[in-house]
C-alpha atoms as a PDB file:
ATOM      1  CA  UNK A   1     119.805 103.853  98.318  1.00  0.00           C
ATOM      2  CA  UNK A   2     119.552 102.333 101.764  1.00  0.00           C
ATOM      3  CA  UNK A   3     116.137 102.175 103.689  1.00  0.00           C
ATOM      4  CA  UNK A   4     116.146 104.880 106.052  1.00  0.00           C
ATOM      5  CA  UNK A   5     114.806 102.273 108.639  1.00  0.00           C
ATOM      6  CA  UNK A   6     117.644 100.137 108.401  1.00  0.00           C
ATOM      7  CA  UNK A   7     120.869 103.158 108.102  1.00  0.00           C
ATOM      8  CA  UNK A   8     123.575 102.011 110.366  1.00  0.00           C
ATOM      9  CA  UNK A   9     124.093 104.745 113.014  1.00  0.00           C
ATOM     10  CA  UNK A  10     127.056 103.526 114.796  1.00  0.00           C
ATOM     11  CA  UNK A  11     126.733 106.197 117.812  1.00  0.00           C
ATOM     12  CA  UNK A  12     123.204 107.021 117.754  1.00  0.00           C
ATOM     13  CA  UNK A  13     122.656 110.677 119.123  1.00  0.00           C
ATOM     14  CA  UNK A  14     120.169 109.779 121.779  1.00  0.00           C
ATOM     15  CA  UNK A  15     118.678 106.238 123.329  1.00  0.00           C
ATOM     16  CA  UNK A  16     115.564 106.493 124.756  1.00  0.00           C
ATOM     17  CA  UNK A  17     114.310 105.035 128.317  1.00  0.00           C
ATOM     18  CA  UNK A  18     111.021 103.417 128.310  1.00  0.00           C
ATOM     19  CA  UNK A  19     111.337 103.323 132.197  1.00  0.00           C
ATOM     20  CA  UNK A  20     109.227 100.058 133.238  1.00  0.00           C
ATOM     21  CA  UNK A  21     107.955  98.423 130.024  1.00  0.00           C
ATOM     22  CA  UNK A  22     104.357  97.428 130.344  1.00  0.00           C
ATOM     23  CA  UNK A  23     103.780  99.781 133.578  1.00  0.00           C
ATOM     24  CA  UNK A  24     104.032 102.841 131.942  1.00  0.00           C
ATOM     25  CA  UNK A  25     100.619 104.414 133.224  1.00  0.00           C
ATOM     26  CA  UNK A  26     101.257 103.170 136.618  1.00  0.00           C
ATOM     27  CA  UNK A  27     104.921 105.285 136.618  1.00  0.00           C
ATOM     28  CA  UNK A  28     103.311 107.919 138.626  1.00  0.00           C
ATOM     29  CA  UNK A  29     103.069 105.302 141.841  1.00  0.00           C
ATOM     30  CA  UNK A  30     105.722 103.462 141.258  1.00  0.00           C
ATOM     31  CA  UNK A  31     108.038 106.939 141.531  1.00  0.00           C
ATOM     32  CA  UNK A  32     106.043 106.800 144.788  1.00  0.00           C
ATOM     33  CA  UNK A  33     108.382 103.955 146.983  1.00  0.00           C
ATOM     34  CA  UNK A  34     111.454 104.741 144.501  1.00  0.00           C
ATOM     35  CA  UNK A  35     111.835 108.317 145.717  1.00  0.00           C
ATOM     36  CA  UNK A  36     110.904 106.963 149.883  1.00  0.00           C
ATOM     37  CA  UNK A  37     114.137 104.446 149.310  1.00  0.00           C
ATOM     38  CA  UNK A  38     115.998 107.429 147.597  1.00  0.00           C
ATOM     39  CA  UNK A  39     115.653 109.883 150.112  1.00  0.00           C
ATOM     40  CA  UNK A  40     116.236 107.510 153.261  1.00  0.00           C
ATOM     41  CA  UNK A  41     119.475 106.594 151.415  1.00  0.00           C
ATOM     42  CA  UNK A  42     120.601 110.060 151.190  1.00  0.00           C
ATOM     43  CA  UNK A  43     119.043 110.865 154.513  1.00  0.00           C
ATOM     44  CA  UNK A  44     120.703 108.011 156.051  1.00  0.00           C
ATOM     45  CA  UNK A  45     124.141 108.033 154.290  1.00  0.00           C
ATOM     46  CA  UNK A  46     125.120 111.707 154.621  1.00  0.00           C
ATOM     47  CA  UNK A  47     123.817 110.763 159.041  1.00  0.00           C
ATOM     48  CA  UNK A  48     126.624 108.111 159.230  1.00  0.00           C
ATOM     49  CA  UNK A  49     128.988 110.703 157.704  1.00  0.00           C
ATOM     50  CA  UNK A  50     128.125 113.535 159.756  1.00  0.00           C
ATOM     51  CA  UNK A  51     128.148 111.299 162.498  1.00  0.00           C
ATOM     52  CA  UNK A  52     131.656 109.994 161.968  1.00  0.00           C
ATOM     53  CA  UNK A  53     133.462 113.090 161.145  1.00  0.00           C
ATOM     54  CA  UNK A  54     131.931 114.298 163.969  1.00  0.00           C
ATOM     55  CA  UNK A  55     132.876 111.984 166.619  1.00  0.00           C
ATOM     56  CA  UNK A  56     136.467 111.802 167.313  1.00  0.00           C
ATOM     57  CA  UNK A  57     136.043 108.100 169.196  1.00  0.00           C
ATOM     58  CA  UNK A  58     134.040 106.730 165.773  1.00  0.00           C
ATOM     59  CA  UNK A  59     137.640 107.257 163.997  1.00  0.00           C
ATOM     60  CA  UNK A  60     138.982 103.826 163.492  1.00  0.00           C
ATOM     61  CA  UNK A  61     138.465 101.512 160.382  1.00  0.00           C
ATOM     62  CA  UNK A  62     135.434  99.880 160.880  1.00  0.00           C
ATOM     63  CA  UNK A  63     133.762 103.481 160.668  1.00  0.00           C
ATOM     64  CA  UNK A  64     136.483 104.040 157.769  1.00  0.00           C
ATOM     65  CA  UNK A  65     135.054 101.455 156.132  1.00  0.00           C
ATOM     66  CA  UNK A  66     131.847 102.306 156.882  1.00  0.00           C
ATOM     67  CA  UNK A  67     131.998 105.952 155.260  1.00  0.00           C
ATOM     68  CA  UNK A  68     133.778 105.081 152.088  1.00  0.00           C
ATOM     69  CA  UNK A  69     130.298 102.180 151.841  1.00  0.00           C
ATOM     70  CA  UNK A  70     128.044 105.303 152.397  1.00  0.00           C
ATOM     71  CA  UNK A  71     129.459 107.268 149.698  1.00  0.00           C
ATOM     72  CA  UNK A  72     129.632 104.625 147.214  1.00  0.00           C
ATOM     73  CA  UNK A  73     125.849 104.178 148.011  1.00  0.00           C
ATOM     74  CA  UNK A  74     125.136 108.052 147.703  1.00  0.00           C
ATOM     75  CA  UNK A  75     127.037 107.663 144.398  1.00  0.00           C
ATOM     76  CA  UNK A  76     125.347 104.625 143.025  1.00  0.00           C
ATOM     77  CA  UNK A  77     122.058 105.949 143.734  1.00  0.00           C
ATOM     78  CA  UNK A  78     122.282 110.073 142.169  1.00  0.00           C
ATOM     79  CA  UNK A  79     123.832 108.038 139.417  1.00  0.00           C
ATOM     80  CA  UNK A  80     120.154 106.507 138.155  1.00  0.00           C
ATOM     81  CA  UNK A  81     117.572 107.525 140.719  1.00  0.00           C
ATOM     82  CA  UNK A  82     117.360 111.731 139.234  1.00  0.00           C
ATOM     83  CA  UNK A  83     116.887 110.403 135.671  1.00  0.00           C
ATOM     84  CA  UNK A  84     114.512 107.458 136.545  1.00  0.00           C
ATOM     85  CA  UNK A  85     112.155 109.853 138.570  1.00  0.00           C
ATOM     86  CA  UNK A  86     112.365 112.674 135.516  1.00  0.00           C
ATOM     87  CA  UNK A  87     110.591 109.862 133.323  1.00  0.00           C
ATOM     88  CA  UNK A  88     108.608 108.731 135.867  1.00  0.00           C
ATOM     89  CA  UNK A  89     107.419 112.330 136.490  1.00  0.00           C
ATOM     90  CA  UNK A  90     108.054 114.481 133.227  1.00  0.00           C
ATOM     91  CA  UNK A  91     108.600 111.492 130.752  1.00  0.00           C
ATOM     92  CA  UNK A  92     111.376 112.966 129.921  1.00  0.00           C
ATOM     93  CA  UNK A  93     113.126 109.976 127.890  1.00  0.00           C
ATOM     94  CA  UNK A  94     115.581 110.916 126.113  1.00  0.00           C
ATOM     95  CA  UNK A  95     119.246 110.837 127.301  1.00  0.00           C
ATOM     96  CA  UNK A  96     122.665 111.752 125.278  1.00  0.00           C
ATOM     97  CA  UNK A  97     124.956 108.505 123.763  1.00  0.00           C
ATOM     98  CA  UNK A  98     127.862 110.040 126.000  1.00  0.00           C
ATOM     99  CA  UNK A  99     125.462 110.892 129.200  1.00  0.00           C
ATOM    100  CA  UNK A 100     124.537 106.902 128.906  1.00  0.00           C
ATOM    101  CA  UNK A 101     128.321 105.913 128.336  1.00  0.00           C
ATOM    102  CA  UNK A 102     129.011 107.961 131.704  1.00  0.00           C
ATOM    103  CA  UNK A 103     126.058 106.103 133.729  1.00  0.00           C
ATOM    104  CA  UNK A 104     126.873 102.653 132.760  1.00  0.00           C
ATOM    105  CA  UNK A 105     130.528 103.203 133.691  1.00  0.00           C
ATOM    106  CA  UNK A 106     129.522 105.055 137.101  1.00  0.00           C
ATOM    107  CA  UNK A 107     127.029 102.297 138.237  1.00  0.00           C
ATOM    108  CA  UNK A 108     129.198 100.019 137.087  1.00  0.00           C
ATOM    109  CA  UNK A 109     132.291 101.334 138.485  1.00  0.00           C
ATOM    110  CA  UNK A 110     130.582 101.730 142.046  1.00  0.00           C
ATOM    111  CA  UNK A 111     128.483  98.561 142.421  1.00  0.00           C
ATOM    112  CA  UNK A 112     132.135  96.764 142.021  1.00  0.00           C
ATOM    113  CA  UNK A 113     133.766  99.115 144.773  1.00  0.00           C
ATOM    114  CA  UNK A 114     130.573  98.618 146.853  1.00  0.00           C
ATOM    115  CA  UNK A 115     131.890  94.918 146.622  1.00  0.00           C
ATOM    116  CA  UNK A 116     135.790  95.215 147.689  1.00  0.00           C
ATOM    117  CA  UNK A 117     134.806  97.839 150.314  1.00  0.00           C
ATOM    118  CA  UNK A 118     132.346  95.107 151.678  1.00  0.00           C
ATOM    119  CA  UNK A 119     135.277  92.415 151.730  1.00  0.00           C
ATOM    120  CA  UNK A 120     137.399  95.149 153.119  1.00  0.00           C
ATOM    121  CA  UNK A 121     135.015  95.357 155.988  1.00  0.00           C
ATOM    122  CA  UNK A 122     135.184  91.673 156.429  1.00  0.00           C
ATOM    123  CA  UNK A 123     138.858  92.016 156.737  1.00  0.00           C
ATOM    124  CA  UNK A 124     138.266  94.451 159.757  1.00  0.00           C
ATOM    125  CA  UNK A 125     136.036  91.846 161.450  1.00  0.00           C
ATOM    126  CA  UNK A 126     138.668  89.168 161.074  1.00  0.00           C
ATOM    127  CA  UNK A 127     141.540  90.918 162.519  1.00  0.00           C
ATOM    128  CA  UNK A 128     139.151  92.250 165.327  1.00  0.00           C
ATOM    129  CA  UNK A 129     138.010  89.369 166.447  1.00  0.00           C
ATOM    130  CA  UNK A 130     140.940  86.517 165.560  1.00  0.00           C
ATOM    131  CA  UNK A 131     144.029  88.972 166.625  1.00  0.00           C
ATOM    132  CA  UNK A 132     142.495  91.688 168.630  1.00  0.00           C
ATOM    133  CA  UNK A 133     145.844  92.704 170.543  1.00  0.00           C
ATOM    134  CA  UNK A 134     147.288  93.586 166.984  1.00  0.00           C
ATOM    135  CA  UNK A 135     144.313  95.398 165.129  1.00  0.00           C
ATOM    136  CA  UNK A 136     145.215  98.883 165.760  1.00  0.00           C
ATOM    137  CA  UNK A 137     148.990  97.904 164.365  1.00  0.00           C
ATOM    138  CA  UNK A 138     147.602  95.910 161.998  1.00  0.00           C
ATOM    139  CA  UNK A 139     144.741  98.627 160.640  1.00  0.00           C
ATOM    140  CA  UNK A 140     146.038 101.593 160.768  1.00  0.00           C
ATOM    141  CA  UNK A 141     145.037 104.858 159.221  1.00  0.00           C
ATOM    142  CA  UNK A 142     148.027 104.318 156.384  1.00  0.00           C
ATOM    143  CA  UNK A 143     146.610 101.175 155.548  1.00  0.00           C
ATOM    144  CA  UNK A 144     142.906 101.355 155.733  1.00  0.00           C
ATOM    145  CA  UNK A 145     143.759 104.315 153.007  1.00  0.00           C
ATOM    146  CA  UNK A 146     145.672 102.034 150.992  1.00  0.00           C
ATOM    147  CA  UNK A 147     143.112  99.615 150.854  1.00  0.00           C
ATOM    148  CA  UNK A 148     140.450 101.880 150.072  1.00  0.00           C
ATOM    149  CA  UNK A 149     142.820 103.295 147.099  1.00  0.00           C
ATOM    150  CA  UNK A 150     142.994  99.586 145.995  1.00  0.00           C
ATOM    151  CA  UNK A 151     139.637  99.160 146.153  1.00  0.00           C
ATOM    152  CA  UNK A 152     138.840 102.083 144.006  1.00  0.00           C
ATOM    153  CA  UNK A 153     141.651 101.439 141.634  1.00  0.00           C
ATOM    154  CA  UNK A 154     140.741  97.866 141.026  1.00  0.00           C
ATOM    155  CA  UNK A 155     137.207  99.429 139.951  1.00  0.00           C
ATOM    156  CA  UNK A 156     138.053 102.147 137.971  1.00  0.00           C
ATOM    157  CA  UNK A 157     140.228  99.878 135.667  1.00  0.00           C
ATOM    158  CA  UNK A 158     138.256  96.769 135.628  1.00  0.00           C
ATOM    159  CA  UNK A 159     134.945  98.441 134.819  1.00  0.00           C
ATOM    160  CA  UNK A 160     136.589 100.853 132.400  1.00  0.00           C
ATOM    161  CA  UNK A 161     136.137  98.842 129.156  1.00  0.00           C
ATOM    162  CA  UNK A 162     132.244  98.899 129.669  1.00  0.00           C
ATOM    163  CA  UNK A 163     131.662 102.121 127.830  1.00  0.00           C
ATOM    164  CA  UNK A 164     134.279 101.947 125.421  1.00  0.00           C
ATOM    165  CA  UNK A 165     132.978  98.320 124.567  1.00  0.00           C
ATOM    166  CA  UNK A 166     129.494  99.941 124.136  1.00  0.00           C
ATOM    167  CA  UNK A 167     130.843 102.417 122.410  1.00  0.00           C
ATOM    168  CA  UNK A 168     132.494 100.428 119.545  1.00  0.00           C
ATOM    169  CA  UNK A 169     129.448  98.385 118.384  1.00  0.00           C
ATOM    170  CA  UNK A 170     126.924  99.196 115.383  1.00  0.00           C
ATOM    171  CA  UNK A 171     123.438 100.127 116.488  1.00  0.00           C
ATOM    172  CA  UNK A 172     121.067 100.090 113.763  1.00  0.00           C
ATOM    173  CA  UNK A 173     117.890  98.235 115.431  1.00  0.00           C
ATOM    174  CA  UNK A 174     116.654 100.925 117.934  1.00  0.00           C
ATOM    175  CA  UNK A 175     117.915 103.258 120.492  1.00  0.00           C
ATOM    176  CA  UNK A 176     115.138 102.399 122.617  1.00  0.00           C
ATOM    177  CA  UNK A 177     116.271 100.958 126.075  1.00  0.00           C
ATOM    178  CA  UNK A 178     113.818  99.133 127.617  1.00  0.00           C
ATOM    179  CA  UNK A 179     114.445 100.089 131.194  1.00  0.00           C
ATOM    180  CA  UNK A 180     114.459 103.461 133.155  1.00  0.00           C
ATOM    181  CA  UNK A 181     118.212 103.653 133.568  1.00  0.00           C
ATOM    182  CA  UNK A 182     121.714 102.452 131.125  1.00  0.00           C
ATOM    183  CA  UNK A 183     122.847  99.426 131.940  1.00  0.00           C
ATOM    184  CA  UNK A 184     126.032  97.687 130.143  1.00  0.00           C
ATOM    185  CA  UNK A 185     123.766  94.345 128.980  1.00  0.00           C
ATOM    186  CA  UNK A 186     120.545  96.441 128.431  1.00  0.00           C
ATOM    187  CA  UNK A 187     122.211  99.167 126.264  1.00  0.00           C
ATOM    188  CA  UNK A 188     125.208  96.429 124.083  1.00  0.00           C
ATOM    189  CA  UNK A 189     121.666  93.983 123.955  1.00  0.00           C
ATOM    190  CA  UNK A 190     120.263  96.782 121.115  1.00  0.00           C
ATOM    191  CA  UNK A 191     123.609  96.462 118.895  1.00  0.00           C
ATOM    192  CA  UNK A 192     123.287  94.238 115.321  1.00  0.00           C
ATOM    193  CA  UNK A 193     126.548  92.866 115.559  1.00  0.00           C
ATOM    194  CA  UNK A 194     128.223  89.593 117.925  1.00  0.00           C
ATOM    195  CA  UNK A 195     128.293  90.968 121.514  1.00  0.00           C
ATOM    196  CA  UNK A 196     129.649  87.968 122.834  1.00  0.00           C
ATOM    197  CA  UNK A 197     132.905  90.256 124.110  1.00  0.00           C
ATOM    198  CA  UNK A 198     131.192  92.559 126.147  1.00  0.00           C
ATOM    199  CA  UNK A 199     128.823  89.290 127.601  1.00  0.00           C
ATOM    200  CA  UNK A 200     132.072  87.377 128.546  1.00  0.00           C
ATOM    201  CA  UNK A 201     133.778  90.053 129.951  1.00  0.00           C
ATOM    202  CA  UNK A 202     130.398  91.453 132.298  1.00  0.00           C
ATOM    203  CA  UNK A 203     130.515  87.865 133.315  1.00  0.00           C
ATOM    204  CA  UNK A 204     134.021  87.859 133.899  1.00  0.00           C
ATOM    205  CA  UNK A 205     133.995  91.042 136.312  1.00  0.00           C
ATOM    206  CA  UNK A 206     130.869  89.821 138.002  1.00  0.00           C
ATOM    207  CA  UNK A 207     132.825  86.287 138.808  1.00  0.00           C
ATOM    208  CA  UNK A 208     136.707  87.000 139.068  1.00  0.00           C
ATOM    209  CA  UNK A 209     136.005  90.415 140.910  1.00  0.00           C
ATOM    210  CA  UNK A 210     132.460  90.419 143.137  1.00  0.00           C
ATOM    211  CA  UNK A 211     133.035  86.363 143.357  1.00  0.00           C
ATOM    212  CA  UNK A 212     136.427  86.611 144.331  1.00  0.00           C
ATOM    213  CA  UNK A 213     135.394  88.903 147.193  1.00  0.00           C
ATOM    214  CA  UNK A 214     132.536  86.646 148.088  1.00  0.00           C
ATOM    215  CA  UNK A 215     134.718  83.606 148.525  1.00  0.00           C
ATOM    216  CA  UNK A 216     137.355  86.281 150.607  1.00  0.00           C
ATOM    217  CA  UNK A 217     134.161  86.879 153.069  1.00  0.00           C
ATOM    218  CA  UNK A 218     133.296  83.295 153.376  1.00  0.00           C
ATOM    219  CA  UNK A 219     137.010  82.334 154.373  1.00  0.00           C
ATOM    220  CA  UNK A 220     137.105  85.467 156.386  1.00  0.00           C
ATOM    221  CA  UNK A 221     134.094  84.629 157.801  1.00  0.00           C
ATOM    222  CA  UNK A 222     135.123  80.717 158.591  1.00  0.00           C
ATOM    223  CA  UNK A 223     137.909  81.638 160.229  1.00  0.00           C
ATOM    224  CA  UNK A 224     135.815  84.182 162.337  1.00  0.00           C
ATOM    225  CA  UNK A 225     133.578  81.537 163.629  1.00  0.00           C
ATOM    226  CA  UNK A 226     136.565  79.033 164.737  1.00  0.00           C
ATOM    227  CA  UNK A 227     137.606  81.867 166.678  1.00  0.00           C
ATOM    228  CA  UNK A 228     134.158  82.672 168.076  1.00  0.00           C
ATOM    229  CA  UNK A 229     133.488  78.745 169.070  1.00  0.00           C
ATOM    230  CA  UNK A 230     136.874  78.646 170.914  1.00  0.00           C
ATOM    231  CA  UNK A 231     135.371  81.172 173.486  1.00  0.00           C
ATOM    232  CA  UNK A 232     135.198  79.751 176.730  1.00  0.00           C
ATOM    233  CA  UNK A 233     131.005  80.991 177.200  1.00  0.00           C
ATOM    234  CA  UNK A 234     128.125  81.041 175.216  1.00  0.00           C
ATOM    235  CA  UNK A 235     127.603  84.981 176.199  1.00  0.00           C
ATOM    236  CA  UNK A 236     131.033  85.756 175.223  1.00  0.00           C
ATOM    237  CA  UNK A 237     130.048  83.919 171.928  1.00  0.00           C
ATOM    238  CA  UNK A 238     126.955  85.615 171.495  1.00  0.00           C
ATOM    239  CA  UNK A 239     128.744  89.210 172.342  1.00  0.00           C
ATOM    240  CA  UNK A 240     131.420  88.973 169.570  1.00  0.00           C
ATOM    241  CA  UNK A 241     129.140  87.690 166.811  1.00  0.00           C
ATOM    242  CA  UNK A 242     126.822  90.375 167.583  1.00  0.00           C
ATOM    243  CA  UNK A 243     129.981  92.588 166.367  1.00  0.00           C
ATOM    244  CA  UNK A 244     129.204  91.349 162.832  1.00  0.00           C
ATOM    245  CA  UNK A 245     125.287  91.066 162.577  1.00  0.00           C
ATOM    246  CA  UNK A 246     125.631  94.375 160.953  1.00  0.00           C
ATOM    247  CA  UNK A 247     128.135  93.241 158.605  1.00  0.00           C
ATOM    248  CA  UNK A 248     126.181  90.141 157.683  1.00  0.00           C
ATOM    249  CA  UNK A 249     122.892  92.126 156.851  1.00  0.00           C
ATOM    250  CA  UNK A 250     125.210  94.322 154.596  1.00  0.00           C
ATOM    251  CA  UNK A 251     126.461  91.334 152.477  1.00  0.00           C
ATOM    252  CA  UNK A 252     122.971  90.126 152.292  1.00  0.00           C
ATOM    253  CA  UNK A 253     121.442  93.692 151.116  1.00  0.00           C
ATOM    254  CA  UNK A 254     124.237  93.862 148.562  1.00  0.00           C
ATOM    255  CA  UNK A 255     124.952  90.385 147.007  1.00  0.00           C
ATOM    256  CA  UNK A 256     121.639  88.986 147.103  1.00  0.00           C
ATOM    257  CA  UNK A 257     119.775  91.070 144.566  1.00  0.00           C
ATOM    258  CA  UNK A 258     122.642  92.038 142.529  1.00  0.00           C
ATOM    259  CA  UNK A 259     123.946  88.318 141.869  1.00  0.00           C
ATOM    260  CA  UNK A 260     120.148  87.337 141.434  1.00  0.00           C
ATOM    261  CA  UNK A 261     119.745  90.557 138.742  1.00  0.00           C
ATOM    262  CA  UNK A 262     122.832  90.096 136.883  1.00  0.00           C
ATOM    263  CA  UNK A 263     121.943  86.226 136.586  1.00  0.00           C
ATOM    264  CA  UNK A 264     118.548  86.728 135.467  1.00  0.00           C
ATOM    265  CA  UNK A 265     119.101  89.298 132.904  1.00  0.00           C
ATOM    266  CA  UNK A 266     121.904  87.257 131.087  1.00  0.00           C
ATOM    267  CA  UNK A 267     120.074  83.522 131.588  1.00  0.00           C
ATOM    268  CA  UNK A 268     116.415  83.364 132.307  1.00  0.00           C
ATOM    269  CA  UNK A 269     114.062  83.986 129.300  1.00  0.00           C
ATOM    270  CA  UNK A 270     110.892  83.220 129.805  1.00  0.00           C
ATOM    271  CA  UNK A 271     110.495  85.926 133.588  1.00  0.00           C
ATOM    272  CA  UNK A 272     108.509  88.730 132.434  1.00  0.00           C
ATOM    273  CA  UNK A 273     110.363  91.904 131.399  1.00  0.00           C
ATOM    274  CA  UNK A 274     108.402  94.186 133.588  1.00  0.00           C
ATOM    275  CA  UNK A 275     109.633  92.607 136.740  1.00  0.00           C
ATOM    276  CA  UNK A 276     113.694  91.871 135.219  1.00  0.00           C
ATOM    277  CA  UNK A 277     113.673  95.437 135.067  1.00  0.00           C
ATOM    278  CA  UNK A 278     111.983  96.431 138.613  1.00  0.00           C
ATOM    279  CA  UNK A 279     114.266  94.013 140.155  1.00  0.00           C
ATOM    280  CA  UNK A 280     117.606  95.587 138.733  1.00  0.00           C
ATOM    281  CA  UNK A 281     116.232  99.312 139.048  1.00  0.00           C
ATOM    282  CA  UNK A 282     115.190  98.557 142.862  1.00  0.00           C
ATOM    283  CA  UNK A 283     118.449  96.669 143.781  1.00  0.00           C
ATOM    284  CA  UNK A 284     120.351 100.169 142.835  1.00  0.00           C
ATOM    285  CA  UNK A 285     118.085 101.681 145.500  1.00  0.00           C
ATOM    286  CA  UNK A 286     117.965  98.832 148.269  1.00  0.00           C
ATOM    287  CA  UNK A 287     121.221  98.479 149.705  1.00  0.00           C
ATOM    288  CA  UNK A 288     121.947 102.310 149.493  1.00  0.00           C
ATOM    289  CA  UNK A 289     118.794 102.588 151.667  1.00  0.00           C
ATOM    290  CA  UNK A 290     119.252  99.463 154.241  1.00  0.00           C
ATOM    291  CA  UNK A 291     123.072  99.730 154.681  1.00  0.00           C
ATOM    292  CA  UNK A 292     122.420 103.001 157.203  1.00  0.00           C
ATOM    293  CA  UNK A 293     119.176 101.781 158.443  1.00  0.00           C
ATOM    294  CA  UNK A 294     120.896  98.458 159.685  1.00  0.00           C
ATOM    295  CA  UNK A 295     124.628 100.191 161.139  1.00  0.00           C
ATOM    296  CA  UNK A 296     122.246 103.354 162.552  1.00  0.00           C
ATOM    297  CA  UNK A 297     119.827 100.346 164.489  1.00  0.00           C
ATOM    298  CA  UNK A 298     122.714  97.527 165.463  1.00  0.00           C
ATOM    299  CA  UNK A 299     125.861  99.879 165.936  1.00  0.00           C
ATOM    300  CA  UNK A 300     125.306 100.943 169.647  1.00  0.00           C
ATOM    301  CA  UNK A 301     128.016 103.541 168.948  1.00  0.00           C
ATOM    302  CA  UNK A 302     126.242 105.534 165.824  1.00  0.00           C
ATOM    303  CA  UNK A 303     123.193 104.928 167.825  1.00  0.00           C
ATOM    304  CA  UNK A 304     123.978 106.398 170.837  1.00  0.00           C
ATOM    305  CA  UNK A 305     125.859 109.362 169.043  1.00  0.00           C
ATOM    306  CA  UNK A 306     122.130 110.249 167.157  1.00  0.00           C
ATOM    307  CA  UNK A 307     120.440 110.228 170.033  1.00  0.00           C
ATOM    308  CA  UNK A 308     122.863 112.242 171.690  1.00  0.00           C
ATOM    309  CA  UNK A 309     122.837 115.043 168.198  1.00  0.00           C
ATOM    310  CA  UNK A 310     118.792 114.933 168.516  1.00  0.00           C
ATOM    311  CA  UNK A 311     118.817 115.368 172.579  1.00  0.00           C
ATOM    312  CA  UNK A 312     121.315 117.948 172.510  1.00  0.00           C
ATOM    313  CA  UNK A 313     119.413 119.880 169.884  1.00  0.00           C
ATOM    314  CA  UNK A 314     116.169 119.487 172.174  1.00  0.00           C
ATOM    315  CA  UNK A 315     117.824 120.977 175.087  1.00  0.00           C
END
């Protein structure tokens, strides 16, 4: 007879969440700035597209652009935030084999569209700026949609293998996840078999898909600044980069942490596991919450249409 502690259970009925190993009594205050980030995102998302439906002149692609970021941000962030606060709050740990399956594939699936809508976005900023006499034949409603349903198609089917690579590997170790979410490395990490596959190909969507975009805003962005530097004044300089400040910060929100999390979990060793897993939890949380806090402060337009909404309700 096999040793019960050893049975292979191929698709284990549950994994458990430790949430943040080694902070586990401290949960309680860490829910604390977790559910502050959560609630400005939602706050703050669901503003820009209230805002933007709302406001017949906001109805050209940048603000496009713009909405289809804020619900991949609203979508990113339900799709971990809920079940992180439940253990935080009611250590409620347990989650379903196919209810994990479903959250790496969503996260997944939506941190890659964040990326092409972001390049998208850069796109819009190039034509405005290098061919602004042919942006409104150039972007047009038919095409920002097609790009958008590029965008999400490209997702869907790249990040599609994730759960069914999960899926097909033995796990007879432990079902216990050592972080407060599913994440493709964290969960495919627990199987006893060669996970070299699902490794290569993470790697492979994080570089041929999010790099690929990167390099597509640093060319878009090159050619940008030749066009900016051929402007005849330094005002008229400073005027049209201030048109992609907001852009910028976006990229930086974005990119930064996720590149730095994806690298560390798959390369660096000897960084405690405590703050790996902060780091990757918070970056689902940080861009969702800074993308509307940075368009709402530098977009004059979204500005000045809140202000308006909140003044209008005063009188």
């Amino acid at each position: 007879m096999s040793d019960s502690n050893t049975t292979d259970f191929t698709n284990p009925f549950t994994f458990i969440l430790l949430g943040i190993p080694g902070l586990q009594a401290a949960h309680i205050w860490i829910s604390i700035p977790y559910c502050a980030m959560y609630a400005i995102a939602m706050l703050g998302n669901f503003t820009i597209l209230f805002i933007v439906k709302r406001e017949p002149s906001l109805h050209e692609p940048m603000y496009y652009f713009l909405c289809m970021l804020a619900i991949t941000d609203l979508i990113v962030s339900t799709s971990s935030l809920p079940k992180m606060l439940s253990i935080f709050w009611f250590n409620s740990r347990e989650i379903s084999f196919s209810a994990c399956l479903t959250q790496i594939y969503f996260i997944a699936c939506f941190l890659t569209m964040e990326s092409g809508i972001l390049a998208a976005m850069a796109f819009d900023r190039y034509v405005a700026i290098c061919n602004p006499l042919k942006h409104s034949t150039i972007l047009t409603n038919s095409v920002v949609a097609k790009i958008g349903l590029a965008v999400v198609l490209r997702s869907g089917i790249l990040t599609l293998p994730y759960p069914f690579l999960v899926r097909r590997w033995p796990y007879c170790r432990t079902n216990i996840i050592p972080q407060p979410y599913c994440g493709h490395i964290a969960v495919v990490n627990l199987a006893c078999a060669d996970i070299r596959i699902s490794s290569y190909y993470g790697l492979f969507v994080l570089f041929s898909v999010m790099g690929m975009d990167v390099i597509f805003i640093i060319v878009s962005y090159i050619q940008i600044l030749r066009a900016i530097f051929r402007l005849p004044t330094k005002d008229a300089r400073l005027k049209t980069f201030e048109t992609c400040v907001s852009h910028l910060c976006a990229i930086s929100a974005f990119y930064i942490p996720d590149f730095f999390s994806s690298l560390t979990q798959r390369f660096v060793n000897n960084v405690p596991r405590h703050f790996l897993v902060l780091i990757a939890s918070v970056n689902l949380l940080v861009s969702p919450m800074l993308h509307p806090i940075i368009y709402g402060v530098r977009s004059k337009q979204i500005r000045g249409r809140l202000l308006q909404l909140f003044i209008h309700k005063e009188t």
